[in-house]
Protein backbone atom coordinates (compact mmCIF):
# COMPACT_ATOMS: atom_id res chain seq x y z
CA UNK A 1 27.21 189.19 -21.56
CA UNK A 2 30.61 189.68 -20.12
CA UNK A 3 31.12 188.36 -16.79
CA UNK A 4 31.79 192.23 -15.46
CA UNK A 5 28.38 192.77 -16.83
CA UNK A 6 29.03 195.33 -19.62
CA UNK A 7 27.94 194.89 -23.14
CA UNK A 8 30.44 196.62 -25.00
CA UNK A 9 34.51 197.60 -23.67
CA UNK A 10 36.61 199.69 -25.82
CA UNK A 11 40.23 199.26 -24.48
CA UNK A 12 43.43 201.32 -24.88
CA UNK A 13 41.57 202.66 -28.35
CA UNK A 14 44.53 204.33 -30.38
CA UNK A 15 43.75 205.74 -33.61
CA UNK A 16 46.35 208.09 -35.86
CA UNK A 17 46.44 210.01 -39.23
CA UNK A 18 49.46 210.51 -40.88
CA UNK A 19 51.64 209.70 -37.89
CA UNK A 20 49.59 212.65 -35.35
CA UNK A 21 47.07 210.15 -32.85
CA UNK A 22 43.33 211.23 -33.04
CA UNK A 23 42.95 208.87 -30.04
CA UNK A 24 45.04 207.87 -27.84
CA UNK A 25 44.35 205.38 -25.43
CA UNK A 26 40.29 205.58 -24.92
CA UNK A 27 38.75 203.46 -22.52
CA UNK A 28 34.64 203.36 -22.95
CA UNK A 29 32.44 200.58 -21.33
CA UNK A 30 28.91 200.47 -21.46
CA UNK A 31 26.17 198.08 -19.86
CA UNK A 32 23.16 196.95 -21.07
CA UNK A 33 20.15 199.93 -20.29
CA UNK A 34 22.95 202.16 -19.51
CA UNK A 35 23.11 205.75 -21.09
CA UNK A 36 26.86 207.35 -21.44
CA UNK A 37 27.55 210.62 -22.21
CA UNK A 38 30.45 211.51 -24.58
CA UNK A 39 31.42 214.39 -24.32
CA UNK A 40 34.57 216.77 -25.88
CA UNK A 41 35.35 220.02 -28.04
CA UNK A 42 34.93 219.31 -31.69
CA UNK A 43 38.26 217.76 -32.67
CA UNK A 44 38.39 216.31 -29.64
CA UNK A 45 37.99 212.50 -31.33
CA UNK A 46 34.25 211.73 -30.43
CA UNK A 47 33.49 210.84 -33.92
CA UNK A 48 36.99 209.30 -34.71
CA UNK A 49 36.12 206.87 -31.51
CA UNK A 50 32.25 206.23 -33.19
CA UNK A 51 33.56 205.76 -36.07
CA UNK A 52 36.31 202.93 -35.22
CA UNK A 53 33.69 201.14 -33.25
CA UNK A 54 31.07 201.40 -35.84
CA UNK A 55 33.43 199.73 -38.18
CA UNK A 56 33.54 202.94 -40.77
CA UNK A 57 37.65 202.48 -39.14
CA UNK A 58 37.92 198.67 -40.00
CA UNK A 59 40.01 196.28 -37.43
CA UNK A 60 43.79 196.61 -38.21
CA UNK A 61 43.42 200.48 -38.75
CA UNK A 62 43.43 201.06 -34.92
CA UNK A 63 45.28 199.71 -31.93
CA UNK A 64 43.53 198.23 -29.00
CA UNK A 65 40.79 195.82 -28.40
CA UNK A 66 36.49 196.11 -29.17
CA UNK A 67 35.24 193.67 -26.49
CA UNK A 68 31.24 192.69 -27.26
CA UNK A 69 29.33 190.55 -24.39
CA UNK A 70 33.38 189.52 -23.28
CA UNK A 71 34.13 188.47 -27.02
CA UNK A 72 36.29 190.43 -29.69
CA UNK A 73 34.65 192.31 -31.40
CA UNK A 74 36.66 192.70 -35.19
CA UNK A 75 34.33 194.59 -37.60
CA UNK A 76 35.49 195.29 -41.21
CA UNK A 77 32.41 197.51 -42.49
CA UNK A 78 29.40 199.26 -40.54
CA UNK A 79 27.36 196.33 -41.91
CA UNK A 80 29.49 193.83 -39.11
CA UNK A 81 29.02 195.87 -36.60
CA UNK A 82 25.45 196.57 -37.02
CA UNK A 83 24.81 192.58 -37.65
CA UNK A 84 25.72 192.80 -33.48
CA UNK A 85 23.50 195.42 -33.01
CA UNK A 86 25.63 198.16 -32.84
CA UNK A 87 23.53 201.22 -34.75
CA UNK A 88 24.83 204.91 -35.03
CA UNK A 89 22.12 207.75 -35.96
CA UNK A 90 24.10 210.62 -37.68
CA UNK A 91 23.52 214.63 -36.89
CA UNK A 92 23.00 214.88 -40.25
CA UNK A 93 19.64 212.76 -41.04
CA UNK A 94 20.16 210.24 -43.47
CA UNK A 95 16.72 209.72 -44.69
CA UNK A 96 15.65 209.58 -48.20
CA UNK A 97 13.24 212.20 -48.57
CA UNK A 98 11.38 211.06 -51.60
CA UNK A 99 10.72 207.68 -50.21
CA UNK A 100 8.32 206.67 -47.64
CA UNK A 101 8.19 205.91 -44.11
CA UNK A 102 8.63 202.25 -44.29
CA UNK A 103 11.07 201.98 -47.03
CA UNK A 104 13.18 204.74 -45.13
CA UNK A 105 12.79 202.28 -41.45
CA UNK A 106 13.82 199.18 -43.52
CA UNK A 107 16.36 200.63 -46.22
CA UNK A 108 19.27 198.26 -46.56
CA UNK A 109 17.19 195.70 -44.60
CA UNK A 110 13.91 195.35 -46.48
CA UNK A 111 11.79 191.97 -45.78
CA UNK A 112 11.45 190.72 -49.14
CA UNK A 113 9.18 187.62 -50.46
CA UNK A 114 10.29 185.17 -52.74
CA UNK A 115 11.48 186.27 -55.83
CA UNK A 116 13.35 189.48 -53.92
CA UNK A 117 10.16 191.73 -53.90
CA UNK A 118 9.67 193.68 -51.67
CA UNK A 119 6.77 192.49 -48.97
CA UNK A 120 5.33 196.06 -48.68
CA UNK A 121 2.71 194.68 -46.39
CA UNK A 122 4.94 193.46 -44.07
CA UNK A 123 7.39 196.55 -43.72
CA UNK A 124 4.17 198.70 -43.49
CA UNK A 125 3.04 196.74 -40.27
CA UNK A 126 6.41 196.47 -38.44
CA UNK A 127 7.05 200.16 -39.27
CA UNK A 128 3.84 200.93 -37.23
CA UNK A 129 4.67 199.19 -34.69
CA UNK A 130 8.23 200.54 -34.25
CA UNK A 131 6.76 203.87 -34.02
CA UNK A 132 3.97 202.57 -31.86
CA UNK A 133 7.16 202.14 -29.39
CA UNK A 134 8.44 205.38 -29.92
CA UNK A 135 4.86 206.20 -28.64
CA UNK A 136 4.67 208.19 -32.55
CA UNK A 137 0.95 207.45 -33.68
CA UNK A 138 -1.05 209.04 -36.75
CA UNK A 139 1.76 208.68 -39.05
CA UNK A 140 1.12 207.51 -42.63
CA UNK A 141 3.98 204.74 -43.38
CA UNK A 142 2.86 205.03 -47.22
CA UNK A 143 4.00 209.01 -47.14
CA UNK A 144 7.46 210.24 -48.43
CA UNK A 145 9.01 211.30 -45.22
CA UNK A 146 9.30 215.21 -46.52
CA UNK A 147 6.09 215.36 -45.21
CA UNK A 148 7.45 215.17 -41.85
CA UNK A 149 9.34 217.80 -39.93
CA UNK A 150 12.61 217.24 -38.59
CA UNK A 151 11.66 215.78 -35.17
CA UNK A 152 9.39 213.49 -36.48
CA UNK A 153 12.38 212.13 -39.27
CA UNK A 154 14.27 212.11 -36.16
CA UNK A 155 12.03 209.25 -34.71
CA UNK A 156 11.92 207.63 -38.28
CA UNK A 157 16.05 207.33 -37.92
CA UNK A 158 15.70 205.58 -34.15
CA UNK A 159 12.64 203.41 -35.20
CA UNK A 160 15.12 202.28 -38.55
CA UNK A 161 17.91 201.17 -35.18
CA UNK A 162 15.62 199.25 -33.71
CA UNK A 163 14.70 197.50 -36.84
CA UNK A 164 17.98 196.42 -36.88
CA UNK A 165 17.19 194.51 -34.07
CA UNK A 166 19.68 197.55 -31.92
CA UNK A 167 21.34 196.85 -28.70
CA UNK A 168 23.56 199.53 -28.24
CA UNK A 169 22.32 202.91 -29.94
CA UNK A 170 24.74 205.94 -30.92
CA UNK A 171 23.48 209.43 -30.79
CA UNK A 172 25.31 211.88 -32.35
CA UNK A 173 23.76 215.52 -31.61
CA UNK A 174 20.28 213.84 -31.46
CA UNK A 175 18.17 216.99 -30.87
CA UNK A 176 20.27 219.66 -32.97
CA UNK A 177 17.56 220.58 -35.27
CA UNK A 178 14.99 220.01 -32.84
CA UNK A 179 12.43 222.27 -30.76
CA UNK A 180 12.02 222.22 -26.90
CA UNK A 181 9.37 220.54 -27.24
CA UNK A 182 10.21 217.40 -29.72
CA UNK A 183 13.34 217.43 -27.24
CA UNK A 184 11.47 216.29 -24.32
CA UNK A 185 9.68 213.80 -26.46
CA UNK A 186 13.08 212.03 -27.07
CA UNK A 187 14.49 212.34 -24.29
CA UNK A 188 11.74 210.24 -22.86
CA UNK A 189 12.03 207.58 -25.60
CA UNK A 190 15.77 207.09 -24.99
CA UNK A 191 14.40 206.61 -21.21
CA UNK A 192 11.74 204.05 -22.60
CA UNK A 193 14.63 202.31 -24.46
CA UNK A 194 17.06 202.05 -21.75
CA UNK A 195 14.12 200.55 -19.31
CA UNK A 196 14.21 198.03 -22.38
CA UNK A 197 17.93 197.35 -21.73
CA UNK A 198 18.77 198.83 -24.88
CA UNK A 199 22.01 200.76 -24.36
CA UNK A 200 23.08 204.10 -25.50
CA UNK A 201 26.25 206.42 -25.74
CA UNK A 202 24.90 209.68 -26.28
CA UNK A 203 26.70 212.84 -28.19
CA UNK A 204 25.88 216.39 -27.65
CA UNK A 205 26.73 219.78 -26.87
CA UNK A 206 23.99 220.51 -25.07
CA UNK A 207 25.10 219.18 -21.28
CA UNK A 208 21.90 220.21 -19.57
CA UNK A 209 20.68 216.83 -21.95
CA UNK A 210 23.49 215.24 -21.12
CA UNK A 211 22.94 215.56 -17.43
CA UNK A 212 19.59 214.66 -17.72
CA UNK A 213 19.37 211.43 -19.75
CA UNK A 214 23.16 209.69 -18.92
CA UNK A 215 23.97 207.71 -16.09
CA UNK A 216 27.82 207.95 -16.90
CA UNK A 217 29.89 210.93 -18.67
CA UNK A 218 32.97 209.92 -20.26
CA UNK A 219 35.13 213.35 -21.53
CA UNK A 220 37.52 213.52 -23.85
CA UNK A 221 40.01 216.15 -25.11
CA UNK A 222 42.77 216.51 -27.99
CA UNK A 223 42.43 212.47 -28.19
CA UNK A 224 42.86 212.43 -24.38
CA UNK A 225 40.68 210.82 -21.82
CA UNK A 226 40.46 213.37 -18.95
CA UNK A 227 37.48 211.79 -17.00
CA UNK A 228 34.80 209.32 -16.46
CA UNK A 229 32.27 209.52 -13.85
CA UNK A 230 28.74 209.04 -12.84
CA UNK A 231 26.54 211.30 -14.06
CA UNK A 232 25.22 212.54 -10.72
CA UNK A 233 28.68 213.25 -9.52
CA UNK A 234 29.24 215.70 -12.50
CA UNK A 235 27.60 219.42 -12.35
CA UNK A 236 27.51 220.94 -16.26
CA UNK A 237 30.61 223.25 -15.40
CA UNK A 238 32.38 219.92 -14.18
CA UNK A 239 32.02 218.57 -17.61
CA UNK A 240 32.55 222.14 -18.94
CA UNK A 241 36.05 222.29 -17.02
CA UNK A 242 37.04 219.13 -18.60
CA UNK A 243 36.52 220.03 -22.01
CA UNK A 244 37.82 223.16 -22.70
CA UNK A 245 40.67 222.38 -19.19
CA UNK A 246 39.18 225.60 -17.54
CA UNK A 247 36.46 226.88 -16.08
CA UNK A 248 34.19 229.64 -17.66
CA UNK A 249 33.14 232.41 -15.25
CA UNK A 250 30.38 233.11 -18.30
CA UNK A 251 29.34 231.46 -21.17
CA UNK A 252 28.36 234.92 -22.39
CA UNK A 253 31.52 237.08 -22.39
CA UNK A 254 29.57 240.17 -22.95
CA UNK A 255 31.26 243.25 -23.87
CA UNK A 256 29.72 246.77 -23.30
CA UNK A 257 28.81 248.47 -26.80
CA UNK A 258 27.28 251.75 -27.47
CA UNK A 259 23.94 250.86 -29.79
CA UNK A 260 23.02 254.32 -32.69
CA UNK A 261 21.34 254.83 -35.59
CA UNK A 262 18.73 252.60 -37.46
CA UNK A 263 21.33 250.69 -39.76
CA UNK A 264 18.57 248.20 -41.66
CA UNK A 265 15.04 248.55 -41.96
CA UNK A 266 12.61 245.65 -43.36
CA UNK A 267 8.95 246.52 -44.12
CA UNK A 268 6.24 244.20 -44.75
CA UNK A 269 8.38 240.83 -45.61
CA UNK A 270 6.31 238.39 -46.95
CA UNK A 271 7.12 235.07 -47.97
CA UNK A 272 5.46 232.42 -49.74
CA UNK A 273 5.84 228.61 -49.07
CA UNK A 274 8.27 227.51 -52.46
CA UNK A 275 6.33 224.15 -52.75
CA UNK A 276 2.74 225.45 -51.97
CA UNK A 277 2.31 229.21 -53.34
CA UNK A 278 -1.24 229.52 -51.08
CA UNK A 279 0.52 228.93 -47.65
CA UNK A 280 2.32 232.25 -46.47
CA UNK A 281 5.78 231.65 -44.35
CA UNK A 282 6.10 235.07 -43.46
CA UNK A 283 3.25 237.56 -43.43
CA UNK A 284 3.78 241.17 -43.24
CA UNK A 285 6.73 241.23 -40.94
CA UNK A 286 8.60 244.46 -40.50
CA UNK A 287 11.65 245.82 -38.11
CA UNK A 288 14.81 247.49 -37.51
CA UNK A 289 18.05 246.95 -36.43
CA UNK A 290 20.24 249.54 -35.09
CA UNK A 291 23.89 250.45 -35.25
CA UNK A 292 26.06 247.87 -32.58
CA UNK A 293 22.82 245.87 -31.02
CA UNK A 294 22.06 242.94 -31.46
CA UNK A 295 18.73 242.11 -32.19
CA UNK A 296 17.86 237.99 -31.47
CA UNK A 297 15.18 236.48 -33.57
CA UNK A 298 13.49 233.67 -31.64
CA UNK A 299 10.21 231.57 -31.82
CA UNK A 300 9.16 228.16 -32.23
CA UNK A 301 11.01 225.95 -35.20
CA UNK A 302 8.78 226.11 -38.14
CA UNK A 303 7.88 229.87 -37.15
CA UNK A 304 9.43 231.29 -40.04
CA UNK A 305 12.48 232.96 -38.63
CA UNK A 306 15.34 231.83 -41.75
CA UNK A 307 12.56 232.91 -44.26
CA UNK A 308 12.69 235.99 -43.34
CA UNK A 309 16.47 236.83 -42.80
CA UNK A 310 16.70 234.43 -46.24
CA UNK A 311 14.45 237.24 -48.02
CA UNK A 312 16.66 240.28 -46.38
CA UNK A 313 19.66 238.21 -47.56
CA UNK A 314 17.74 237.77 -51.60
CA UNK A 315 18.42 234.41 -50.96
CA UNK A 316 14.76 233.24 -50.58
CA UNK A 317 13.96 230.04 -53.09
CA UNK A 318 9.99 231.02 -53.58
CA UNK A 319 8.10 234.14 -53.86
CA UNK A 320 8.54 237.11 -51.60
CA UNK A 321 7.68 240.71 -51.55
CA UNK A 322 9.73 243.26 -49.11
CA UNK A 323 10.93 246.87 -49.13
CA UNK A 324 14.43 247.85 -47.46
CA UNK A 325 16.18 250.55 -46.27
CA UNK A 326 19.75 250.70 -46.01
CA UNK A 327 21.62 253.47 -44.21
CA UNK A 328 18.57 255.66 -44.65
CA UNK A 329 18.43 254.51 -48.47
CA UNK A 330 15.71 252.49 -50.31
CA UNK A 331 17.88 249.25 -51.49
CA UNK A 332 16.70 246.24 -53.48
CA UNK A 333 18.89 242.98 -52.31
CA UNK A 334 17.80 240.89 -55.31
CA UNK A 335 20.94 238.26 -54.46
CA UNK A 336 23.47 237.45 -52.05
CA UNK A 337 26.10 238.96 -53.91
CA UNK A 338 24.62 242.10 -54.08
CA UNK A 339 23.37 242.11 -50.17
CA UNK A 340 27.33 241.28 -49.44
CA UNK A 341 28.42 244.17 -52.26
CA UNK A 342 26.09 246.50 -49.65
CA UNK A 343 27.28 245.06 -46.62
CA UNK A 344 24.74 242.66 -45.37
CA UNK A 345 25.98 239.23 -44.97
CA UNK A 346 24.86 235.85 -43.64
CA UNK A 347 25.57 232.70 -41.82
CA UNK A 348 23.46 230.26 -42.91
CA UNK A 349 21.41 227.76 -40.65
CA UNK A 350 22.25 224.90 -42.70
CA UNK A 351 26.67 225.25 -43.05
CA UNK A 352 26.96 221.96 -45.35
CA UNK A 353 24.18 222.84 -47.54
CA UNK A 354 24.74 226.53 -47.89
CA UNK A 355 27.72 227.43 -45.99
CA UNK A 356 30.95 225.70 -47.82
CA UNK A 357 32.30 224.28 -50.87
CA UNK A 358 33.25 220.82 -49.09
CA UNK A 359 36.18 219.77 -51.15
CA UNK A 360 37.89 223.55 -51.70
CA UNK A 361 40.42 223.96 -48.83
CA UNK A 362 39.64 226.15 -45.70
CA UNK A 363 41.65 228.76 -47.49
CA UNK A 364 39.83 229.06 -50.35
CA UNK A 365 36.66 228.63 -48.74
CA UNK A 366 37.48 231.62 -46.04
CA UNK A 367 38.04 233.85 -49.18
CA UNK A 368 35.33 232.55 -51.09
CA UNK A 369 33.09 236.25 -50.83
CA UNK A 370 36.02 238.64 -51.23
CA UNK A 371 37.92 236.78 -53.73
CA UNK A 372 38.50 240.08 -55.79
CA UNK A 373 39.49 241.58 -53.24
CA UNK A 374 43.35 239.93 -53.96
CA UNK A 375 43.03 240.52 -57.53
CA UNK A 376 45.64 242.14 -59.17
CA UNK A 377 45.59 242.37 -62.88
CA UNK A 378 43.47 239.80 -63.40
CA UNK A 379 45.26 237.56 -61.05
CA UNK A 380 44.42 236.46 -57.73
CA UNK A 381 47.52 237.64 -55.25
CA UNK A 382 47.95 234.66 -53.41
CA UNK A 383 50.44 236.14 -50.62
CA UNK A 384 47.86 238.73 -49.30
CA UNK A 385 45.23 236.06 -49.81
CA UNK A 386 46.98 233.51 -47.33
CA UNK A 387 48.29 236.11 -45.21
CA UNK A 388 44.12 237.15 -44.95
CA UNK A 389 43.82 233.16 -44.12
CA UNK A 390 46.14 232.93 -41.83
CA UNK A 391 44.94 236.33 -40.12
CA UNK A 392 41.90 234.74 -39.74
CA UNK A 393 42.37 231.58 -38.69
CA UNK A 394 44.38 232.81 -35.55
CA UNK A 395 41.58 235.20 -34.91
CA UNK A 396 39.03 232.38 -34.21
CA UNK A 397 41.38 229.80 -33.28
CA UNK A 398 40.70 227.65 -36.04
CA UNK A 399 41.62 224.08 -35.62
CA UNK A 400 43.50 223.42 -39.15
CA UNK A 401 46.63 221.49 -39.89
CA UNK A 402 46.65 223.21 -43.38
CA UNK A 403 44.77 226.17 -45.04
CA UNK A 404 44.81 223.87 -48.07
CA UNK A 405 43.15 221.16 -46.16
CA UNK A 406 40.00 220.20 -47.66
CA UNK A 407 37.23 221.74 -45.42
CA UNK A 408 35.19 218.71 -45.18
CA UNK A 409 37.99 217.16 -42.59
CA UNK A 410 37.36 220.34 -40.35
CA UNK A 411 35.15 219.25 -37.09
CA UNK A 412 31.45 220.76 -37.40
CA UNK A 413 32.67 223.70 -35.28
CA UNK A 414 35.89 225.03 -37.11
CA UNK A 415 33.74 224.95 -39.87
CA UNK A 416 31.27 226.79 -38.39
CA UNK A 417 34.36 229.68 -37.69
CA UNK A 418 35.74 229.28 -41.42
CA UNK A 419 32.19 230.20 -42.64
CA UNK A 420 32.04 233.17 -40.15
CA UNK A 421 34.72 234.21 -40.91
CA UNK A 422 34.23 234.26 -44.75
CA UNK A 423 31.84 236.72 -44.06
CA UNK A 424 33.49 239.03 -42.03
CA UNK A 425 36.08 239.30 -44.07
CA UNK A 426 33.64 241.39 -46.43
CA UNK A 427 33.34 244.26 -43.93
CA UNK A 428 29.90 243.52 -43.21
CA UNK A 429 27.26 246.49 -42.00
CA UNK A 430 24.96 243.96 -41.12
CA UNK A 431 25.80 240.69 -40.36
CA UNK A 432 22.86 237.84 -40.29
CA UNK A 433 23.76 234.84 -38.03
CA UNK A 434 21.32 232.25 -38.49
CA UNK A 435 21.66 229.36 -35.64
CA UNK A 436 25.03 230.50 -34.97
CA UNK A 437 26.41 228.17 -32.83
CA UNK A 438 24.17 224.87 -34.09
CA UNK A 439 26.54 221.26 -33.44
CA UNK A 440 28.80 223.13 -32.07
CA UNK A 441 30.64 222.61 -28.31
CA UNK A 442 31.00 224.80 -25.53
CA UNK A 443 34.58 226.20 -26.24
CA UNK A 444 34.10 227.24 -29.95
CA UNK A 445 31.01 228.22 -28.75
CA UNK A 446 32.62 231.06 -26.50
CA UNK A 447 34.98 232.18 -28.83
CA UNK A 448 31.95 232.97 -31.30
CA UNK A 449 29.96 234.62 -28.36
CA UNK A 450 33.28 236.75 -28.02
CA UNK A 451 33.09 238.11 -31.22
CA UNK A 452 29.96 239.10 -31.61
CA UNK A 453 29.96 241.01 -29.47
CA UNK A 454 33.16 242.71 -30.40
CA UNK A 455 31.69 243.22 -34.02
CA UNK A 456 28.75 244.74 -32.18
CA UNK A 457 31.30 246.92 -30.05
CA UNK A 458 33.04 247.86 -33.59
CA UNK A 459 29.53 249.06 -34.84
CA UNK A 460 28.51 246.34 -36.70
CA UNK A 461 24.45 245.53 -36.55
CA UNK A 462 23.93 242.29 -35.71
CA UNK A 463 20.10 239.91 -36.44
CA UNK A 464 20.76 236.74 -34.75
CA UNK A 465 18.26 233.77 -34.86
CA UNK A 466 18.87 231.59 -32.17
CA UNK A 467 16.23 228.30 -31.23
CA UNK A 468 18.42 228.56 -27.68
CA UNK A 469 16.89 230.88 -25.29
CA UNK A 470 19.84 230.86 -23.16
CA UNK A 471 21.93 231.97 -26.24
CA UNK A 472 18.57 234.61 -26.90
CA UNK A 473 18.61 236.15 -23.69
CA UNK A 474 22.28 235.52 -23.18
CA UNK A 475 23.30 237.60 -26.43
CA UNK A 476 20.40 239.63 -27.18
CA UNK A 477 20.16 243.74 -26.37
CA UNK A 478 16.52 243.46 -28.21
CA UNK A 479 14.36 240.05 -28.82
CA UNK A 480 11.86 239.94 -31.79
CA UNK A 481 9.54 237.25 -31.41
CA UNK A 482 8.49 235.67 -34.37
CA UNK A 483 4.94 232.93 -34.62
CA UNK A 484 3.08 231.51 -37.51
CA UNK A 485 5.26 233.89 -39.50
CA UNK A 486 3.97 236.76 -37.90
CA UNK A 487 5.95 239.21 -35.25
CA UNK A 488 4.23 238.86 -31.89
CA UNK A 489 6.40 240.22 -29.52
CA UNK A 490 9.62 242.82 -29.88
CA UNK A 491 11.34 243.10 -26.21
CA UNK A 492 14.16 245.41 -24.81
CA UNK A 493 16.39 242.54 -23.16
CA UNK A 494 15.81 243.82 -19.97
CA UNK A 495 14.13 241.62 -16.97
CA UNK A 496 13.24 239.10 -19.84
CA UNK A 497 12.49 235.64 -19.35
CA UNK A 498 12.38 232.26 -21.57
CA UNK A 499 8.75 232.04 -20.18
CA UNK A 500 8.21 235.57 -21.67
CA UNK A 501 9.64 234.58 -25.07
CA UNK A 502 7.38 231.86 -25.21
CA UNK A 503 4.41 233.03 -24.32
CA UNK A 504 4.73 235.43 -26.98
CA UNK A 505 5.53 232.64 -29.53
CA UNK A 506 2.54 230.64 -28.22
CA UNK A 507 0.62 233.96 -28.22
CA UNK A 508 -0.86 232.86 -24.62
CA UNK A 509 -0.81 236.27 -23.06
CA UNK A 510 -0.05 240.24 -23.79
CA UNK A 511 3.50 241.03 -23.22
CA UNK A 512 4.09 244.31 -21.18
CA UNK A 513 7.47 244.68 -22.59
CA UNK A 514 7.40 245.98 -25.69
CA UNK A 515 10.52 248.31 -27.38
């Protein structure tokens, strides 16, 4: 331990691409059972700084000094730094689905017998009791974790830290797949483990998390340190106004719009599990959505809200069985290109997966749905294609040195923005936004609140599944309630509460406000 008592010091931390600093001159200290906060727009260098001291940025690629219990700290690979006990959980899980429990908590650091085998026995006991700690019982360590749902593989990634023997834990959006619920849970673990003296700088975009769970918030912006303070000494739109360099009268910037005619209607959509043909993961669900509302889709994770805009959308992988009428016609949307032919476009939940082509530039990605609409003669017309691109990009604020810039450098959120605005460059009637604003901060967070609701002003019918009931009630002129994939609730957005919402997901009580 240092003689100032902290366990790790980052000092003057300056870190630049191509001559244009990431990071300049981050200061972060952190003590041993204390919980910091890092907060910042995405771009604003979070990662950059996780990444240099997680060794991903090797010594000599930055400027400044790693101090570790008062000692240098010089790593060359994530391996040195995690030999100190320095481990970083991802947003993006990094399990191996097909393999089990164990061999997920120990991969890259099995306990082996003589001979290199694998001591199965072994890694099978320790696992349990990791997750013994984590207070996680009734798990099978033998099981592929794809058994598991997300907040449970969650728990697998922390209980593979601590097997590495962890002293200082990075969270990076811990709890951005996860329900209320499995958010409490670890919440209270990360409590647990800094009662251990285990410490932890912690990364999200959801503040009220932040301001529960840190002791210290550290906030940076454009690669700029613009405050550090205890945690009780910072209100959320404190850290707000240090982000963005504002304050936000409303998170919501809700614009008056005139809701008419049915637009889509959705009878009976039922979806079958793709892995397991018995189980249903939407049964019989039917609803409307009219001209300029917005109609929010919550319920519990698992509920099976993205089935059933991935049917509408004829992007479901398994078996499903609908009927749809479009404009007051009977449609079949047997694809995603023919649901954005018709007007009805998505967002995906998942952006990575389903949303981009990582290595096409942002340009190319934006255009991606409405590529023909630049042909000309069999030729793309690449002026009115980048002026479309640059059009865009301004539009959302985009954060892109390039439109040929490979899309994969883009922070979560700009990508979010390219991949909304791919879609609305195909005129959409009805636009699907499934978990909208998912990893992404405050700011970019606001300018996608903004236009939705000037799409909805413009006429546009908007179905928007949210697992934030802020953003639900927030957004929302109607709320359909969605549990066990069946609909059990559909609310005017008037008077309603999260406690409503829930109920209705939980099916605890009759709701008296039904549209």
């Amino acid at each position: 331990m240092s003689g100032n008592g902290y366990l790790l010091e980052m000092r003057d931390i300056v870190k630049a691409f191509s001559g244009v600093r990431a990071l300049d001159g981050i200061n972060l200290a952190v003590q041993p059972g204390e919980c910091v906060g890092l907060c910042g727009e995405n771009g604003a260098g979070k990662s950059t700084l996780m990444k240099v001291l997680s060794g991903v940025y090797p010594y000599g690629s930055y400027e400044g000094e790693i101090l570790w219990e008062g000692q240098p700290l010089r790593a060359h690979s994530v391996r040195d730094s995690e030999r100190r006990g320095i481990v970083i959980i991802h947003q993006e899980l990094m399990l191996v689905q097909q393999l089990s429990v164990a061999e997920n908590v120990f991969l890259g650091n099995e306990i082996t017998l003589r001979g290199a085998r694998m001591d199965y026995d072994a890694m099978y006991r320790e696992t349990e009791k990791l997750l013994a700690r984590l207070k996680l019982t009734g798990i099978d360590v033998t099981a592929p974790v794809m058994h598991y749902g997300s907040g449970h593989q969650q728990l697998f990634e922390i209980a593979r830290a601590l097997a590495k023997n962890a002293r200082l834990l990075i969270l990076d959006e811990p709890t951005s797949s996860l329900s209320a619920k499995e958010i409490s849970v670890l919440l209270d673990i990360i409590e647990e483990l800094k009662r251990g003296g285990v410490a932890c700088i912690y990364i999200s975009h959801k503040l009220e998390e932040v301001a529960r769970v840190c002791d210290t918030v550290a906030v940076i912006r454009d690669g700029l340190q613009v405050g550090t303070r205890a945690a009780a000494q910072m209100s959320v739109d404190d850290i707000i106004a240090l982000m963005v360099g504002r304050r936000m009268d409303s998170l919501f910037p809700r614009i008056e719009h005139d809701i008419g005619e049915v637009v889509l209607q959705a009878r009976g959509v039922t979806c079958w599990d793709a892995t397991n043909p018995s189980r249903k993961r939407v049964d019989d669900v039917s609803f409307s959505v009219r001209r300029g509302e917005i109609l929010g889709i919550a319920g519990l994770v698992g509920a099976g809200r993205t089935e059933l805009v991935s049917a509408i959308f004829g992007a479901y992988p398994g078996r499903c069985t609908l009927s749809l009428t479009l404009e007051g016609k009977p449609i079949a949307l047997k694809n995603p290109n023919r649901a954005i032919a018709n007007g009805v476009c998505l967002v995906p939940e998942d952006r990575k997966r389903h949303g981009i082509v990582p290595l096409m530039g942002v340009g190319d990605n934006i255009t991606l749905a409405t590529l023909q609409a630049y042909a000309r003669g069999g030729t793309v017309d690449r002026d009115a294609e980048l002026q479309a691109v640059e059009k865009s990009i301004q539009r959302l604020r985009i954060k892109a040195a390039s439109p040929m810039l490979a899309i994969a450098g883009l922070s979560g959120g700009n990508q979010q923005k390219a991949v909304l605005t791919k879609m609305i460059l195909a005129k959409p009637k009805v636009l699907i936004l499934d978990e909208p604003t998912r990893g992404v901060d405050v700011g970019a967070k606001h300018d996608i609140y903004k236009l939705i609701f000037e799409l909805a002003a413009a006429g546009v019918a908007i179905i928007m599944v949210s697992s934030e009931l802020p953003e639900i009630l927030g957004m929302s002129d109607r709320v359909l309630v969605i549990g066990e994939g069946q609909v059990r609730g559909d609310f005017i957005n008037q008077g309603l509460t999260q406690e409503d919402i829930l109920a209705a997901a939980l099916n605890t009580r009759q709701q008296p406000r039904a549209a």
